[in-house]
Protein backbone atom coordinates (compact mmCIF):
# COMPACT_ATOMS: atom_id res chain seq x y z
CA UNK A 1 0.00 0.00 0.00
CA UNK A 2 2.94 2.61 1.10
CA UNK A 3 4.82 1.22 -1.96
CA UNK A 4 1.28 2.21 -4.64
CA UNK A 5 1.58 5.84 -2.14
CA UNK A 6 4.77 6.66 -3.14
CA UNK A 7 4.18 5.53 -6.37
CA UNK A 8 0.97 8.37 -6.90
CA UNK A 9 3.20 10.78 -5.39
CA UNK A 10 6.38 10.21 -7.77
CA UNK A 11 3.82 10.20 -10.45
CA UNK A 12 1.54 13.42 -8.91
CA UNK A 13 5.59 15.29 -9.13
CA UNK A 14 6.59 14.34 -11.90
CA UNK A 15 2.95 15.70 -13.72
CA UNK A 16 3.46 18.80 -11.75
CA UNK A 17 7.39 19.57 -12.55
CA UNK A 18 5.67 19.05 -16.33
CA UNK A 19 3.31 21.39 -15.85
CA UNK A 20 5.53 24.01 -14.92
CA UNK A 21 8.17 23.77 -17.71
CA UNK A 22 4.74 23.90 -20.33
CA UNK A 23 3.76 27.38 -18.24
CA UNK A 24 7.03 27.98 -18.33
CA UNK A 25 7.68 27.35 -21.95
CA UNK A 26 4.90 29.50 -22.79
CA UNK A 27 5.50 32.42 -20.73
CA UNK A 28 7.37 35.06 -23.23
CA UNK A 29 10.81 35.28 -22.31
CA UNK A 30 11.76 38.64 -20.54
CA UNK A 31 13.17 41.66 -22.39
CA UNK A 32 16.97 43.04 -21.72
CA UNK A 33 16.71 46.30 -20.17
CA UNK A 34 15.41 49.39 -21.63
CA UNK A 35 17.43 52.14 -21.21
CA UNK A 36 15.84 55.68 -21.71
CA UNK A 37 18.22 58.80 -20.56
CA UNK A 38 16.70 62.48 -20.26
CA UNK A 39 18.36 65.57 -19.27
CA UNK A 40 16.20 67.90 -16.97
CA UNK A 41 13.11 69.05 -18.63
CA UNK A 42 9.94 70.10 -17.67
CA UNK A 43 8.45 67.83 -20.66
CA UNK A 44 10.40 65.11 -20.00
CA UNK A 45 9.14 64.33 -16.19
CA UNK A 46 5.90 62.48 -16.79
CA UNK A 47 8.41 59.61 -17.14
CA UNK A 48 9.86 60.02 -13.64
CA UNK A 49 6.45 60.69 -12.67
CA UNK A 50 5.14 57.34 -14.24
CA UNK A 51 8.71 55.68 -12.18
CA UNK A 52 7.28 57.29 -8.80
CA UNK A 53 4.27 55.92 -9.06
CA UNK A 54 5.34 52.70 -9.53
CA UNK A 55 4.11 52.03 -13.48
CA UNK A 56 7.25 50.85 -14.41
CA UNK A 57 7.52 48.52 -11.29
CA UNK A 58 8.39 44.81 -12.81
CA UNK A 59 8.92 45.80 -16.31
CA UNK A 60 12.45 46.31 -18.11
CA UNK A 61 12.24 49.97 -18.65
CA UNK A 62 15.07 51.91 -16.93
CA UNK A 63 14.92 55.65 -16.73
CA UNK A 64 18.49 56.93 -17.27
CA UNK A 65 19.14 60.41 -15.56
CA UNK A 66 21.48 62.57 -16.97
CA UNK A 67 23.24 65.94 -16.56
CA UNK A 68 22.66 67.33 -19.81
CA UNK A 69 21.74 66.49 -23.26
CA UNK A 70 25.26 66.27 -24.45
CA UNK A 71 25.56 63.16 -22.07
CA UNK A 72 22.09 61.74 -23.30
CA UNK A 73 23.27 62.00 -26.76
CA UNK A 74 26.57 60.44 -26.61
CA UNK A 75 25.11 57.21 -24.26
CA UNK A 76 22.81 56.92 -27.08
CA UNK A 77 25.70 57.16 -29.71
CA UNK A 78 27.46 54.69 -27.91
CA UNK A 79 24.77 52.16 -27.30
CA UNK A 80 24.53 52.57 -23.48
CA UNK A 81 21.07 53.71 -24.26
CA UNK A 82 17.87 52.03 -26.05
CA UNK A 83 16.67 55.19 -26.33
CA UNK A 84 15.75 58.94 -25.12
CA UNK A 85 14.05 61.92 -24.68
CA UNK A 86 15.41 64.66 -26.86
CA UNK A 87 14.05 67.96 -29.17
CA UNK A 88 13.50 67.11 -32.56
CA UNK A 89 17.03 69.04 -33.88
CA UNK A 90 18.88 66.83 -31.27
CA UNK A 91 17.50 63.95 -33.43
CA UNK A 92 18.20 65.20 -36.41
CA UNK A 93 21.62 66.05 -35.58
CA UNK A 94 22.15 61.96 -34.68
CA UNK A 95 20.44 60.89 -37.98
CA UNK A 96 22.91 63.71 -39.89
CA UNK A 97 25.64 60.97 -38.07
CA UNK A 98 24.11 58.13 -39.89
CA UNK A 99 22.28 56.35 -36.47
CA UNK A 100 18.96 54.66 -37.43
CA UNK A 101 16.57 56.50 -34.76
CA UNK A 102 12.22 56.12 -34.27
CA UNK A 103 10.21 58.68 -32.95
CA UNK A 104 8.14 56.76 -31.22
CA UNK A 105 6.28 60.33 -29.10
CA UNK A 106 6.05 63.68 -29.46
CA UNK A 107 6.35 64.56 -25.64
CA UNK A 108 5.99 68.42 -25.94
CA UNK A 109 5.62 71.52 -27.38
CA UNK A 110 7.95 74.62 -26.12
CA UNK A 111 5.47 77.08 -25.56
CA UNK A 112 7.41 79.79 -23.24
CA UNK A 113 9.67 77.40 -21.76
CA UNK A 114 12.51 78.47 -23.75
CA UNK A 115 13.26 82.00 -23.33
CA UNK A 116 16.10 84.75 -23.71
CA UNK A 117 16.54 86.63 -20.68
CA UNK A 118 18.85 89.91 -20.11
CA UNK A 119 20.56 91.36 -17.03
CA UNK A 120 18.55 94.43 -15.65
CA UNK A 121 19.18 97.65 -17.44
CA UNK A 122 18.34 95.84 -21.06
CA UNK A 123 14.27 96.20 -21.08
CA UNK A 124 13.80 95.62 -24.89
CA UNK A 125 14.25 93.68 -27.51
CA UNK A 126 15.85 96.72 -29.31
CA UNK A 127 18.13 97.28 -26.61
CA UNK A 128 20.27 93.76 -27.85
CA UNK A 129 21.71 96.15 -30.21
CA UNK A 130 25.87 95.64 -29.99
CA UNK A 131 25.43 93.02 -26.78
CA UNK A 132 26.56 89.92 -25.87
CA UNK A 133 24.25 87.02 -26.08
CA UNK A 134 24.88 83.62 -24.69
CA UNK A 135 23.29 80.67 -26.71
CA UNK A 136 23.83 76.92 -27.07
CA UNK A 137 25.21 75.71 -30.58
CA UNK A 138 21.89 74.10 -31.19
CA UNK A 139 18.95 74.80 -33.85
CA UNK A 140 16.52 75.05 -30.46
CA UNK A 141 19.05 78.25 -29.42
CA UNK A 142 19.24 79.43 -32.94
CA UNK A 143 15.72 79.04 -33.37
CA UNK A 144 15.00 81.38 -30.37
CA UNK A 145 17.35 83.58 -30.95
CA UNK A 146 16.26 83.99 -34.74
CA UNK A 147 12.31 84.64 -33.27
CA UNK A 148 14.39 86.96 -30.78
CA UNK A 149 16.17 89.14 -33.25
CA UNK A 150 12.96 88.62 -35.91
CA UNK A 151 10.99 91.02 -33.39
CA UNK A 152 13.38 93.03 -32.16
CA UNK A 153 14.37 94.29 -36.11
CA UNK A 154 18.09 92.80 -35.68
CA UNK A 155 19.95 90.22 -37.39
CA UNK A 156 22.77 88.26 -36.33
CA UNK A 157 25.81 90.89 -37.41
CA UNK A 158 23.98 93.42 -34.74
CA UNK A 159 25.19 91.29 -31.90
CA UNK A 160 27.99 89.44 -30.57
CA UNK A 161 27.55 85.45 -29.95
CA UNK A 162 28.86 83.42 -27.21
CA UNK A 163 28.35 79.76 -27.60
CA UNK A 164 27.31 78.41 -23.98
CA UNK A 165 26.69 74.57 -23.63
CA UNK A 166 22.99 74.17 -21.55
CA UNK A 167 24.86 73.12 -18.34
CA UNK A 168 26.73 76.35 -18.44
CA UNK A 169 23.77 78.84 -18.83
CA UNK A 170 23.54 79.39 -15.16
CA UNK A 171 27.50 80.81 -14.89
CA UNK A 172 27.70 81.95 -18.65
CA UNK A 173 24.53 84.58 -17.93
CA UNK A 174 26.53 86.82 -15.08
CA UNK A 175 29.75 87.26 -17.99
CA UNK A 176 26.99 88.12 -21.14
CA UNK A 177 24.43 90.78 -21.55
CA UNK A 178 21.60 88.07 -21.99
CA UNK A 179 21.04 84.59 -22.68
CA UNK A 180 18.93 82.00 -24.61
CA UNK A 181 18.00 79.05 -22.12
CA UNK A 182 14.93 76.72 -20.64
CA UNK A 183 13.46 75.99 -18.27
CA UNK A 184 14.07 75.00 -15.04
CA UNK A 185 17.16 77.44 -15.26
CA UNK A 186 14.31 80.32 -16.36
CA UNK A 187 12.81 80.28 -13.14
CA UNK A 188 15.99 80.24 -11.50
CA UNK A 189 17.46 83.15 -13.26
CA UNK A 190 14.34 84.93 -13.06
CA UNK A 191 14.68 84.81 -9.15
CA UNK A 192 17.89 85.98 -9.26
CA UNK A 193 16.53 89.34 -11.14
CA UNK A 194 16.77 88.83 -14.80
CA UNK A 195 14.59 89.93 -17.42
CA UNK A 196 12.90 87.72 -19.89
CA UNK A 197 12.43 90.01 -23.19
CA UNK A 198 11.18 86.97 -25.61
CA UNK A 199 10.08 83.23 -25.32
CA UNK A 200 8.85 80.65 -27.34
CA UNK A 201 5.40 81.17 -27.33
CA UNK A 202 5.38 83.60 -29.70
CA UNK A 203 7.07 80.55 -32.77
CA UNK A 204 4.61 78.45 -31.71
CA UNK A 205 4.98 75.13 -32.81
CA UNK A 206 8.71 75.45 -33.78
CA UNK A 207 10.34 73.83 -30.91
CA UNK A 208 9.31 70.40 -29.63
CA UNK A 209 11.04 67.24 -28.09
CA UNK A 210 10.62 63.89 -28.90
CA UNK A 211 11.04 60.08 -27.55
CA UNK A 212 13.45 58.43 -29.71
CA UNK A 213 14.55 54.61 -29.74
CA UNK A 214 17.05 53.07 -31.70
CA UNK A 215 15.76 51.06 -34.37
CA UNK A 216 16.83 47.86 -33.76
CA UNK A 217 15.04 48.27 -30.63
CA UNK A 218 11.27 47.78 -31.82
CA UNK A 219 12.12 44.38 -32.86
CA UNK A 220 14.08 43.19 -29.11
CA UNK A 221 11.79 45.76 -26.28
CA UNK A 222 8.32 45.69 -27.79
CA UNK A 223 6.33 44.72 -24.70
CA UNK A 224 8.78 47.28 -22.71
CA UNK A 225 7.97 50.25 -24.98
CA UNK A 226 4.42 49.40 -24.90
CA UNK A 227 5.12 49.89 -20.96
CA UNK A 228 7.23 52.73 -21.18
CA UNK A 229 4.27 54.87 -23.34
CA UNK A 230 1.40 53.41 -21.14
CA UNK A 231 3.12 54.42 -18.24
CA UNK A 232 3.90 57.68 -19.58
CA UNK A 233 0.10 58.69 -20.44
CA UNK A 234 -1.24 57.22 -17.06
CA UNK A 235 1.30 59.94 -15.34
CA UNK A 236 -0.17 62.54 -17.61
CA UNK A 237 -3.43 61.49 -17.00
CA UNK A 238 -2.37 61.70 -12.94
CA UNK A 239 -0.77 65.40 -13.60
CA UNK A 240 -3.77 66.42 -14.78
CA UNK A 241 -6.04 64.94 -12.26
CA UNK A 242 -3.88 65.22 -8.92
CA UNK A 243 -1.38 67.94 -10.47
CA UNK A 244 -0.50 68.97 -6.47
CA UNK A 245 0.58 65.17 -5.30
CA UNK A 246 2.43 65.12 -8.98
CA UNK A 247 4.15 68.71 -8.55
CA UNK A 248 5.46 67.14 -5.31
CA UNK A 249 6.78 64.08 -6.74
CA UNK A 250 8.90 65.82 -9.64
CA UNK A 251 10.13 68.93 -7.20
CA UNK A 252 13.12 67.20 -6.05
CA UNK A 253 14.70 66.02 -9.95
CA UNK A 254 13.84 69.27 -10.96
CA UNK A 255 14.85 71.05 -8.32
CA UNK A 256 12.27 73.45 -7.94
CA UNK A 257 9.12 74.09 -5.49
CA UNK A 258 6.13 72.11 -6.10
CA UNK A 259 4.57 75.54 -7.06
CA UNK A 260 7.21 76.02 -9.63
CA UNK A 261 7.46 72.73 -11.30
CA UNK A 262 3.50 73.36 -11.84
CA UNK A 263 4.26 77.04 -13.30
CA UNK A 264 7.20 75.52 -15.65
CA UNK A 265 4.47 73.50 -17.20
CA UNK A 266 2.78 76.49 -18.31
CA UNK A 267 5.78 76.85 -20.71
CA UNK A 268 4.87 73.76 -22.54
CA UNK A 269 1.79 72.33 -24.27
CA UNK A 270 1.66 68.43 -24.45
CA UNK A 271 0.33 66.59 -26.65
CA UNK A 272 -2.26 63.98 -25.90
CA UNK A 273 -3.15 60.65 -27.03
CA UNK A 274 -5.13 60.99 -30.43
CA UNK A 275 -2.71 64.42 -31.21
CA UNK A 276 0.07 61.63 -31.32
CA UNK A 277 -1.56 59.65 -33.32
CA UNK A 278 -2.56 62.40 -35.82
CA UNK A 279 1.27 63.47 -36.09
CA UNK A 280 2.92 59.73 -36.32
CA UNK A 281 0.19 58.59 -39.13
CA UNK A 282 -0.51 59.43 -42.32
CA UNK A 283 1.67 59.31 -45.65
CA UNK A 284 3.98 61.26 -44.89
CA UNK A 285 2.98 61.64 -41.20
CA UNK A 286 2.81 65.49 -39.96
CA UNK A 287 5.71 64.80 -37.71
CA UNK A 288 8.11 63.83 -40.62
CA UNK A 289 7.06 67.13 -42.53
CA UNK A 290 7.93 69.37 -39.05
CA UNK A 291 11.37 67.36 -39.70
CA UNK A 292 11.95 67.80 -43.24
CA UNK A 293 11.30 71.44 -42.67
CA UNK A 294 13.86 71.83 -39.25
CA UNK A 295 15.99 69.75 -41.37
CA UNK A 296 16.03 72.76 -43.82
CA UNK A 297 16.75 75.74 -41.28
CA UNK A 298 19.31 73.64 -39.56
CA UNK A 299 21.16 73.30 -43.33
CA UNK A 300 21.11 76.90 -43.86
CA UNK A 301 22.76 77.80 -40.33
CA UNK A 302 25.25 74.60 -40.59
CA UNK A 303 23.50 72.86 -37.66
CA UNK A 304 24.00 70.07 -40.47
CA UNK A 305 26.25 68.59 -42.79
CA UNK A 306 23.66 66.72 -45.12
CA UNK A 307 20.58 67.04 -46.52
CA UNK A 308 18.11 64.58 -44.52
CA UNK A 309 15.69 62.57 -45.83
CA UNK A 310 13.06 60.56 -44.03
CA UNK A 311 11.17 57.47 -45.21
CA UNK A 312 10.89 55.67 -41.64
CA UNK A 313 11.47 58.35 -39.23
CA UNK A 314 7.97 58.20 -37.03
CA UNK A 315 6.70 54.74 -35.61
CA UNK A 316 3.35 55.16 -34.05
CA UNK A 317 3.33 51.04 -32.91
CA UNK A 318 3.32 51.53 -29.80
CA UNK A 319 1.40 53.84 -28.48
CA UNK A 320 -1.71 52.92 -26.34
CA UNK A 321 -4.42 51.01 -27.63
CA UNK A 322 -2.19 50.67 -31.40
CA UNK A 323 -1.56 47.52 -32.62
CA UNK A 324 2.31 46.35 -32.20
């Protein structure tokens, strides 16, 4: 009798330990990590959001933070990252080096979050007239500072240039007479007593950043990117909803108040769900026009080396509720 117990019991293991290789055998393998690196923006948070609220709890994504956007773009170069959050002339300036990159979100808008402020004393536009002005070597700076110079009746020869990398604006604006820079370093200079004399708001629509992913990754993290967008909209959709708890959650990264994380979103517009979908669908998709057109501005002011042209540059896969 023991002898016909053990024997059910052997045979009750053995149908179990078979079990669980089939579940196991069936259960999709899990993804290598997905690296996404951001600088400090005001557009890009939702993601650290989405992190703080646990979305990305038990998935593969991995939000990379990063001192500046010159870091973000050389892990990317160098394959330490998957992808990242970058403007759209960042991107192209990657593709101009021959890197296969997919926008795979349009994240924001700069609507006032970019600015050029001046020490006090300079209370126009017109006043830029012979001064120094600190901008980054990027089209986002050049961009600004063309809207900047477009109003005030100047062009580039009335002014002298100083090239300031973005982790630099905060010393380069006490040795210039203004500045071109973003947010959160607006709100700090503001504090400190500059003047903002022009910001982005008024070229709407010119400045905008982007999530980018290599290619090669929409073939080896699809599940994780699915995660990494859902995530990202339910933190939107929890900024909008509980925007006090959410202002509290991004103060530290950004190092700001809860009250001014909250009024550095007024800088930006972001675009929603069925907005992405309008700009990364169509033939060609709105989003690869906006391109074709920075591409052109960024030629004429040697931002680039080659003429770009897109056939794949949008992927609109994987955003919520869009099949894979």
């Amino acid at each position: 009798m023991s002898t016909l117990r053990e024997n059910s019991r052997s045979l009750i293991g053995i149908a179990f330990l078979a079990l669980s290789l089939l579940i196991s055998a069936c259960s999709p393998a899990p993804e290598p990590p997905l690296r996404i690196g951001t600088n400090v923006w005001p557009g890009y948070e939702p993601l650290y959001l989405a992190r703080s609220l646990g979305l990305y709890q038990g998935t593969s994504v991995k939000l990379v933070e990063m001192t500046s956007a010159s870091d973000v773009i050389h892990a990317l170069r160098s394959g330490t990252l998957e992808g990242a959050a970058l403007t759209l002339d960042e991107t192209l300036n990657i593709l101009d080096d021959d890197f296969d990159l997919r926008v795979i979100l349009v994240m924001d808008y700069s609507h006032g979050g970019d600015v050029l402020v001046a020490r006090p004393g300079i209370a126009a536009l017109a006043d830029l007239r012979d001064k120094r002005i600190a901008v980054e070597q990027t089209a986002v700076g050049a961009l600004v500072l063309d809207g900047a110079l477009n109003a005030a009746g100047l062009s580039v020869s009335d002014i002298d240039i100083v090239y300031c990398a973005a982790d630099e604006h905060l010393d380069c604006y006490w040795s210039v007479d203004a500045l071109v820079t973003f947010e959160p370093n607006k709100t700090k200079l503001l504090k400190q007593g500059a003047w903002q004399l022009f910001d982005s708001s008024r070229t709407p629509g010119r400045i905008m950043g982007v999530l980018v992913v290599r290619a090669e990754s929409l073939d080896t993290h699809p599940r994780s990117l699915r995660q990494l967008l859902s995530g990202y909209f339910e933190a939107r959709e929890y900024l909008s909803t509980v925007p006090e708890d959410a202002a509290r959650r991004m103060a530290p990264r950004m190092n700001l108040s809860p009250a001014e994380v909250l009024a550095s979103f007024k800088g930006l517009r972001l675009p929603g769900l069925d907005e992405n979908r309008n700009l990364l669908n169509g033939n060609p998709p709105p989003l690869q026009v906006m391109a074709t057109g920075l591409g052109r501005f960024m030629l004429e002011r040697k931002l680039l080396r080659n003429p770009l042209t897109f056939v794949d540059l949008v992927n609109s896969d994987f955003l919520p509720g869009d099949a894979p």
